[in-house]
C-alpha atoms as a PDB file:
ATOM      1  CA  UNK A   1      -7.035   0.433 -16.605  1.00  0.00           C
ATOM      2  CA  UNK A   2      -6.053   0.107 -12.893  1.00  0.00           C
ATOM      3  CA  UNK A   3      -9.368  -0.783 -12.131  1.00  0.00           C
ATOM      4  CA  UNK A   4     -10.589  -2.963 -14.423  1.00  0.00           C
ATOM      5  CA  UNK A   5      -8.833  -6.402 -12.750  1.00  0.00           C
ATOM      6  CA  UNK A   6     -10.855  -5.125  -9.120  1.00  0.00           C
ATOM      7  CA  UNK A   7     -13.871  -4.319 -10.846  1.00  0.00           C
ATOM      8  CA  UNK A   8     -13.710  -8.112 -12.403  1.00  0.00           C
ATOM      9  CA  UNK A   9     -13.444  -9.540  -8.608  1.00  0.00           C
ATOM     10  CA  UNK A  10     -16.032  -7.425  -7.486  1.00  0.00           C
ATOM     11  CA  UNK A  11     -18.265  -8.972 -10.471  1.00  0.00           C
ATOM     12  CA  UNK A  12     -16.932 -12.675  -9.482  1.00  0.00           C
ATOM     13  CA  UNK A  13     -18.505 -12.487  -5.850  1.00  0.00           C
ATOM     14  CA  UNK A  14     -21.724 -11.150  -7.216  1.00  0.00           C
ATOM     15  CA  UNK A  15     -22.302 -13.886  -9.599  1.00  0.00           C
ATOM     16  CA  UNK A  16     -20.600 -16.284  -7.187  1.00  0.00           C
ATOM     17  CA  UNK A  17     -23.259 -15.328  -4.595  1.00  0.00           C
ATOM     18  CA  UNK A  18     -26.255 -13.235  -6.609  1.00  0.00           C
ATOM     19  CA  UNK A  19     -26.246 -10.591  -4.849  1.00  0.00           C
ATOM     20  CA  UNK A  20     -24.454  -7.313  -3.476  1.00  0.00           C
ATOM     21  CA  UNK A  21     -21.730  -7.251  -0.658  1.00  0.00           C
ATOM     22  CA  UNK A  22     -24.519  -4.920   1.384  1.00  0.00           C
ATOM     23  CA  UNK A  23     -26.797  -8.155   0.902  1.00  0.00           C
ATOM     24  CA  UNK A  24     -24.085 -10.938   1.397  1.00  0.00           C
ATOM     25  CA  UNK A  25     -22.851  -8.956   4.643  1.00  0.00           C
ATOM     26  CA  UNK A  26     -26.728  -9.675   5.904  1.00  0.00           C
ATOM     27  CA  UNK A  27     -26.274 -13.162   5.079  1.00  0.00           C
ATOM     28  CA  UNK A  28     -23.166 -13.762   6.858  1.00  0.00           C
ATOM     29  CA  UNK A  29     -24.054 -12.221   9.951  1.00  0.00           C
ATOM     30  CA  UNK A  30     -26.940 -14.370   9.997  1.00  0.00           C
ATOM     31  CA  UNK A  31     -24.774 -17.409   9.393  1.00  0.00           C
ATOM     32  CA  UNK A  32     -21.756 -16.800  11.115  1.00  0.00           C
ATOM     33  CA  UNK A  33     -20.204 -20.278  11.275  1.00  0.00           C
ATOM     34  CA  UNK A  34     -19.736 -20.327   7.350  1.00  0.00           C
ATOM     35  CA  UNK A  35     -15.796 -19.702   7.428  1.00  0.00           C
ATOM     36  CA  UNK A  36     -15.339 -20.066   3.624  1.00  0.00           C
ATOM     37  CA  UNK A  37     -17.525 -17.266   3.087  1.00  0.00           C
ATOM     38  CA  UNK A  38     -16.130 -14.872   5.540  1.00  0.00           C
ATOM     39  CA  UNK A  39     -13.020 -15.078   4.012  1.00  0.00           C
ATOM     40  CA  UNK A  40     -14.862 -14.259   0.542  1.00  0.00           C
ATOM     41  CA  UNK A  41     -16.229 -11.623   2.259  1.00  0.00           C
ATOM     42  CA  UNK A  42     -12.666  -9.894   3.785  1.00  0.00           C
ATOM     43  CA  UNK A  43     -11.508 -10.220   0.250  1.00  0.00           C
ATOM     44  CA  UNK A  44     -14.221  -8.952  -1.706  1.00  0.00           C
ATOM     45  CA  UNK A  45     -14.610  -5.793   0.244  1.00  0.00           C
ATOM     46  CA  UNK A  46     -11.369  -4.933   0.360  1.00  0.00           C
ATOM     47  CA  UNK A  47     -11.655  -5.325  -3.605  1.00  0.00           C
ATOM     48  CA  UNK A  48     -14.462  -2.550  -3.037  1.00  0.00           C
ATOM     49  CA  UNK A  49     -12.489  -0.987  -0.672  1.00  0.00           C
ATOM     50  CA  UNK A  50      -9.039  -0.417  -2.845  1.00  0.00           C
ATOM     51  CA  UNK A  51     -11.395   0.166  -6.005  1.00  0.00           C
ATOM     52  CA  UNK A  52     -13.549   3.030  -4.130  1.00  0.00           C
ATOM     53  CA  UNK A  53     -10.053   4.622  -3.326  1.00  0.00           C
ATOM     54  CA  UNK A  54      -8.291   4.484  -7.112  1.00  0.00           C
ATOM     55  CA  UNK A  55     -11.662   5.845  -7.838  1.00  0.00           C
ATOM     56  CA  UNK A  56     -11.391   8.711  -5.430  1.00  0.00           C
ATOM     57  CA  UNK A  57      -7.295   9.254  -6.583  1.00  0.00           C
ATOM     58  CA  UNK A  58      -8.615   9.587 -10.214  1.00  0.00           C
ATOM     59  CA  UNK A  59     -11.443  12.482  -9.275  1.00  0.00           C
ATOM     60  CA  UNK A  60      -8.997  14.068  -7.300  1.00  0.00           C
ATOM     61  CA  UNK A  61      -6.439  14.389 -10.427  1.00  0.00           C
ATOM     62  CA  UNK A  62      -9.355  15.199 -12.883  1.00  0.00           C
ATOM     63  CA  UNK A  63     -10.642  17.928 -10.737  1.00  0.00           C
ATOM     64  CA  UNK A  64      -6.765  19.360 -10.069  1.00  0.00           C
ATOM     65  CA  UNK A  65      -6.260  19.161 -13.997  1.00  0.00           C
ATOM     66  CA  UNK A  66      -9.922  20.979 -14.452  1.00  0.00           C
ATOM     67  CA  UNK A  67      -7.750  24.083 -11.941  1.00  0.00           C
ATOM     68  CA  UNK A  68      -5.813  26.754 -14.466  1.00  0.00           C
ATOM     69  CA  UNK A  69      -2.981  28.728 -13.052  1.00  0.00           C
ATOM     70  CA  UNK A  70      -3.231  32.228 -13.964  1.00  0.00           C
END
């Protein structure tokens, strides 16, 4: 599965910081001199960002195979 590698990234950062990218965003803005964790946090949402996508591709080809041409 395409998505299982970005899914495991996703789950890296959560345990890596305990908590959700919604929550770690917070964080950072509050702290915005920690460097090292901005950069975790460019990478882990675009981890979110290219698995919300695959995820949208794959709906979009279940719902055209779910379409029967008469």
């Amino acid at each position: 599965s395409y998505m299982a590698p970005l899914k495991e990234k996703i789950r890296f950062f959560e345990e890596k910081y305990g908590c959700t990218l919604e929550e770690f965003e917070r964080r950072l803005k509050a702290e915005p001199e920690e460097f090292e964790r901005w950069d975790d946090y460019l990478e882990w949402q675009a981890y979110r960002a290219s698995l919300r996508d695959l995820e949208a591709k794959l709906r979009a080809i279940e719902d055209a195979q779910d379409i029967r041409i008469t």
